[in-house]
C-alpha atoms as a PDB file:
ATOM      1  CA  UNK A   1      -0.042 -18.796   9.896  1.00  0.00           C
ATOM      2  CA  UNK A   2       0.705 -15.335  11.297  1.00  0.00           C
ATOM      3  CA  UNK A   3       4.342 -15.388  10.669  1.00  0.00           C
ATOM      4  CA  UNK A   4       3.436 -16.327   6.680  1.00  0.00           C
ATOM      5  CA  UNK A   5       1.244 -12.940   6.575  1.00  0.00           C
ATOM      6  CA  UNK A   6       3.785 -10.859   8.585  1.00  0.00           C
ATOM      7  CA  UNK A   7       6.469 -12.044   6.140  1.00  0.00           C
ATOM      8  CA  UNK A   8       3.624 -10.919   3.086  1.00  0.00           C
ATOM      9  CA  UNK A   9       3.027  -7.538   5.025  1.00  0.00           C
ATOM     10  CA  UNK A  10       7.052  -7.196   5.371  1.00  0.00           C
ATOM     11  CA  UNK A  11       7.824  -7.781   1.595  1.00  0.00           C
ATOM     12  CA  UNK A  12       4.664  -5.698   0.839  1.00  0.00           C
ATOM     13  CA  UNK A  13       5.869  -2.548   3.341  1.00  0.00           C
ATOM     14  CA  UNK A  14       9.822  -3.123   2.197  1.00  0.00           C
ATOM     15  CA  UNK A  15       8.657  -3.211  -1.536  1.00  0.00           C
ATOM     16  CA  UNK A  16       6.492   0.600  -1.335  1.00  0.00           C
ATOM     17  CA  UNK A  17       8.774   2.356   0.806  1.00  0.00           C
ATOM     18  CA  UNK A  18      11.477   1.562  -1.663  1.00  0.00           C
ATOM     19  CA  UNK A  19       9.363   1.982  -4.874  1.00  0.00           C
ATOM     20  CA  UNK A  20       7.546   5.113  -3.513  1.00  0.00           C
ATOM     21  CA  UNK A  21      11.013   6.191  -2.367  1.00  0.00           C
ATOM     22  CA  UNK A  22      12.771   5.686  -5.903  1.00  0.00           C
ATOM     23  CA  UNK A  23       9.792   7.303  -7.922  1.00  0.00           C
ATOM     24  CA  UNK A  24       9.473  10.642  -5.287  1.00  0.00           C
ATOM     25  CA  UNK A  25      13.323  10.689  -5.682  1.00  0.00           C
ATOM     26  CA  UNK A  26      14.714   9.997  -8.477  1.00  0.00           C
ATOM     27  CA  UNK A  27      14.993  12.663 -11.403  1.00  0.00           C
ATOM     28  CA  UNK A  28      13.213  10.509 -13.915  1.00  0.00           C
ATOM     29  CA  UNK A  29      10.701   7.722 -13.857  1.00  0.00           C
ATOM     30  CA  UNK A  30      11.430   4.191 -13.634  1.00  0.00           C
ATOM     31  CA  UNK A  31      11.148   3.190 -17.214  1.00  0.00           C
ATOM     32  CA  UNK A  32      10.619  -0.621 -16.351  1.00  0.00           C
ATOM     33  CA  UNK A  33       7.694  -0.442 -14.427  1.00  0.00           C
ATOM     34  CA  UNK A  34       4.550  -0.284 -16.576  1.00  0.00           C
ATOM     35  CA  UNK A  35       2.344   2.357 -15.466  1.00  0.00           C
ATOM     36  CA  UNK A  36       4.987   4.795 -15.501  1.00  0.00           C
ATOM     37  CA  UNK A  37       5.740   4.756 -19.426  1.00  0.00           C
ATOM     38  CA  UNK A  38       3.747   7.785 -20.688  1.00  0.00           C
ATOM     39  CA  UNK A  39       4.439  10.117 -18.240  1.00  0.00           C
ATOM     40  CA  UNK A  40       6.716  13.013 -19.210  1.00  0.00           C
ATOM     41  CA  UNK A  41       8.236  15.422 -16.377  1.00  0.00           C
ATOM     42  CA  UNK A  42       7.277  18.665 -15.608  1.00  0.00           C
ATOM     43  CA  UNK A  43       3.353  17.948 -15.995  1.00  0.00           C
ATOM     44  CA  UNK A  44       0.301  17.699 -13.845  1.00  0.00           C
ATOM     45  CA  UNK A  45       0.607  13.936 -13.787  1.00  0.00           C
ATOM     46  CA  UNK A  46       4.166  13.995 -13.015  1.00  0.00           C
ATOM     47  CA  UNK A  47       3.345  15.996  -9.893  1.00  0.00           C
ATOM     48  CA  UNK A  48       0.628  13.627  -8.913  1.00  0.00           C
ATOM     49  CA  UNK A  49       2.874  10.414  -9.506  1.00  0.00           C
ATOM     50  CA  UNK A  50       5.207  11.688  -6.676  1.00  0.00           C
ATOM     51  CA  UNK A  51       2.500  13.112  -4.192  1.00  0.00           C
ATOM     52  CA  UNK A  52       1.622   9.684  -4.520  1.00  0.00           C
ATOM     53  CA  UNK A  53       4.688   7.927  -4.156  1.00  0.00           C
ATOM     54  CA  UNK A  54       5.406   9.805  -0.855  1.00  0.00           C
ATOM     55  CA  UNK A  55       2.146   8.261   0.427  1.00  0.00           C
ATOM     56  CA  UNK A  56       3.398   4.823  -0.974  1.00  0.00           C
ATOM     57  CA  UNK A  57       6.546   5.718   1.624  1.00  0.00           C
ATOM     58  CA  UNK A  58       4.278   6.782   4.289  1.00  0.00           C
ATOM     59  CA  UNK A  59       2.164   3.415   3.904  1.00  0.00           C
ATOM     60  CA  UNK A  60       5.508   1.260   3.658  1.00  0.00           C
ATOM     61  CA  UNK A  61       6.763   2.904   6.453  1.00  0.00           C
ATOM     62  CA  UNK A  62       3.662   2.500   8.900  1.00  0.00           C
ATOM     63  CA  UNK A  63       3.210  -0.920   7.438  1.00  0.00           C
ATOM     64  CA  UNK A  64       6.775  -1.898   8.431  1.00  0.00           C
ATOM     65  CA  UNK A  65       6.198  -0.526  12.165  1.00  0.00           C
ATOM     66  CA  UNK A  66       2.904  -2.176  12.094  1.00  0.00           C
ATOM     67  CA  UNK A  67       4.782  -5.294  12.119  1.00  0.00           C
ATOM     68  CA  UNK A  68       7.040  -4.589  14.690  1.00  0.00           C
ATOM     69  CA  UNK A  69       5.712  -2.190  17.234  1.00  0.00           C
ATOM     70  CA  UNK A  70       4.134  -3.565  20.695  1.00  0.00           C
ATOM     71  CA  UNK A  71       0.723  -1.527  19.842  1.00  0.00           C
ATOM     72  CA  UNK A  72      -1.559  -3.556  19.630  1.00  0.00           C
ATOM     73  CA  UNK A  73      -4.429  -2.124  18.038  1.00  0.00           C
ATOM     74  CA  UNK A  74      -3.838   1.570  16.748  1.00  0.00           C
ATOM     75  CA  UNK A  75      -1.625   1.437  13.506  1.00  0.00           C
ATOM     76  CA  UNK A  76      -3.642  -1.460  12.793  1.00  0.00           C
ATOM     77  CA  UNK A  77      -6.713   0.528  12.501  1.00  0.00           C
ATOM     78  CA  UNK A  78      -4.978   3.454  10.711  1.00  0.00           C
ATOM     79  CA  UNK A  79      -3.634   0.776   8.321  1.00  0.00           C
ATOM     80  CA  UNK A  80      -6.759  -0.971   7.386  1.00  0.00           C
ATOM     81  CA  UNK A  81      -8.556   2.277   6.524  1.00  0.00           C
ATOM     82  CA  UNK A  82      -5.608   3.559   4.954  1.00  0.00           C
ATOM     83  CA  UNK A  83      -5.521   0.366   3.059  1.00  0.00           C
ATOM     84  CA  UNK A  84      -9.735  -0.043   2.499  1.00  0.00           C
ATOM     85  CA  UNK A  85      -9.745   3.507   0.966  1.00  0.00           C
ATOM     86  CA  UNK A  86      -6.998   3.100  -1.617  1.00  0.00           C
ATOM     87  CA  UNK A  87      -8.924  -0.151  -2.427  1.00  0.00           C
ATOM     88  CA  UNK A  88     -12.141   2.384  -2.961  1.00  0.00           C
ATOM     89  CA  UNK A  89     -10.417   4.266  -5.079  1.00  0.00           C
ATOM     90  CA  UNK A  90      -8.773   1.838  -6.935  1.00  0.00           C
ATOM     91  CA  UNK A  91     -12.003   0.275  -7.893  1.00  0.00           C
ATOM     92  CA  UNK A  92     -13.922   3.913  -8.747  1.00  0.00           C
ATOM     93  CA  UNK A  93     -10.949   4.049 -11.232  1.00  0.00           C
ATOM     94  CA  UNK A  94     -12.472   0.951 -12.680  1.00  0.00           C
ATOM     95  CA  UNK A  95     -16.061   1.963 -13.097  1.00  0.00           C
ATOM     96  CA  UNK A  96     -14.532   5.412 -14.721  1.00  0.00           C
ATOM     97  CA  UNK A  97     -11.724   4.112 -17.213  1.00  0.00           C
ATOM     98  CA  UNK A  98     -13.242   3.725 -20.675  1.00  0.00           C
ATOM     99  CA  UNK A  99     -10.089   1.928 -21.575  1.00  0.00           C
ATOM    100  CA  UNK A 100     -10.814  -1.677 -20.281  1.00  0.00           C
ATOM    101  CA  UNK A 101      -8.878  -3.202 -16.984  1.00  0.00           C
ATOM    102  CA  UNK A 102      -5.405  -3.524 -17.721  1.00  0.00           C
ATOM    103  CA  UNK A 103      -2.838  -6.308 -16.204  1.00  0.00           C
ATOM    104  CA  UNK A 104      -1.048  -3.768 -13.926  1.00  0.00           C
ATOM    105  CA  UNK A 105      -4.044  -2.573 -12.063  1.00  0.00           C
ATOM    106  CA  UNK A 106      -5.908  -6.261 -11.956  1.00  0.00           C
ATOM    107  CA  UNK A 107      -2.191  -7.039  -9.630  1.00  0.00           C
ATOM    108  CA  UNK A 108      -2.580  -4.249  -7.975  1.00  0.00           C
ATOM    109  CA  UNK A 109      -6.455  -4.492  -7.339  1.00  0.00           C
ATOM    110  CA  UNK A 110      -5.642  -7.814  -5.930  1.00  0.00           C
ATOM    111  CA  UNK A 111      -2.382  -7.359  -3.926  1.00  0.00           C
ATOM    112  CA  UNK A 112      -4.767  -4.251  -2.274  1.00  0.00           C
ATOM    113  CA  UNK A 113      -6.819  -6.838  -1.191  1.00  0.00           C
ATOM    114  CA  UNK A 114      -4.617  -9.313  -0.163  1.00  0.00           C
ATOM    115  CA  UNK A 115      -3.079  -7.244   1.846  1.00  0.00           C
ATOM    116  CA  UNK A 116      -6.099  -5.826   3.643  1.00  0.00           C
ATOM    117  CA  UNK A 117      -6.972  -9.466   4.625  1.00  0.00           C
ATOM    118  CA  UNK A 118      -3.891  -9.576   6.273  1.00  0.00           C
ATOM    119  CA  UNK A 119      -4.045  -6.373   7.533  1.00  0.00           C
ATOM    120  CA  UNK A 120      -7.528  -7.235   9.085  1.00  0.00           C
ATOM    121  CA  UNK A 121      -6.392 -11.177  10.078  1.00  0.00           C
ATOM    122  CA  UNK A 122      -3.026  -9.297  12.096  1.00  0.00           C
ATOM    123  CA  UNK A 123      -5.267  -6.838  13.601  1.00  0.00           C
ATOM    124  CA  UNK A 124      -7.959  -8.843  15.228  1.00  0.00           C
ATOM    125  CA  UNK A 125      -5.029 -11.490  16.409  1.00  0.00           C
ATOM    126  CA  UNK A 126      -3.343  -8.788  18.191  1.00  0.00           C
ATOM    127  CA  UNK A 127      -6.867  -7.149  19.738  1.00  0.00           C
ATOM    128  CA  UNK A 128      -7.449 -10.778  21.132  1.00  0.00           C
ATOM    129  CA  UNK A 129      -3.721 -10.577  22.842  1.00  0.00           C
ATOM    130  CA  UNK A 130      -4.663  -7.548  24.632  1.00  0.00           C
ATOM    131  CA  UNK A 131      -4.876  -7.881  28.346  1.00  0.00           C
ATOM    132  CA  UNK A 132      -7.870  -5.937  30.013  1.00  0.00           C
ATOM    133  CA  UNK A 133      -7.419  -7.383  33.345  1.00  0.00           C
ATOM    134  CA  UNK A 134      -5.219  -4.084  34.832  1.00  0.00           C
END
């Protein structure tokens, strides 16, 4: 069961640090991906959308290490908050938009979540590994 999540939290890490990657570095937006059709460079948003994107790299980075460090608890933990806080403000951004939920952030809302499960189900198998007997 653990290697099915790791292999979720792999695709998951590979898929932001390339995406985040892509949008922080390339000179113009990725016109397939949904969210990103309005935005025009050279504004506030645009500036936002790539602050963002480098914490998208940051998260696929320490996601991907996550998976294959020998810590045991510590990214975990930095993960899962990381992770729960997005989630937070995912959600606020639900409450606030006027405009109804739309498809992109329902996936997103719900690959958040997934992946905080897995982040939590990892975590705790790993803190039960731990050897206290030094």
């Amino acid at each position: 069961m653990t290697k099915i999540i790791k292999g979720y939290l792999f695709l998951i890490g590979l898929f932001s640090l390339i995406m985040g990657s892509w949008v922080m570095l390339s000179p113009n937006f990725i016109s397939w991906y949904p969210a990103f059709d309005d935005i025009q460079r050279d504004t506030s948003l645009a500036i936002f959308v790539r602050t963002i994107s480098g914490v998208f790299v940051a998260s696929g980075y320490i996601l991907l290490r996550f998976i294959f460090s020998s810590s045991k608890v510590q990214l975990g933990t930095v993960l899962i908050y990381l992770c729960a806080f997005t989630l937070v403000g995912k959600f606020c951004g639900f409450v606030y938009d006027t405009n109804g939920f739309q498809q992109h952030d329902v996936i997103a809302s719900i690959l958040g979540i997934l992946t905080l499960i897995g982040l939590y189900v990892i975590h705790r198998h790993r803190k039960n590994l731990i050897n206290y007997d030094l």
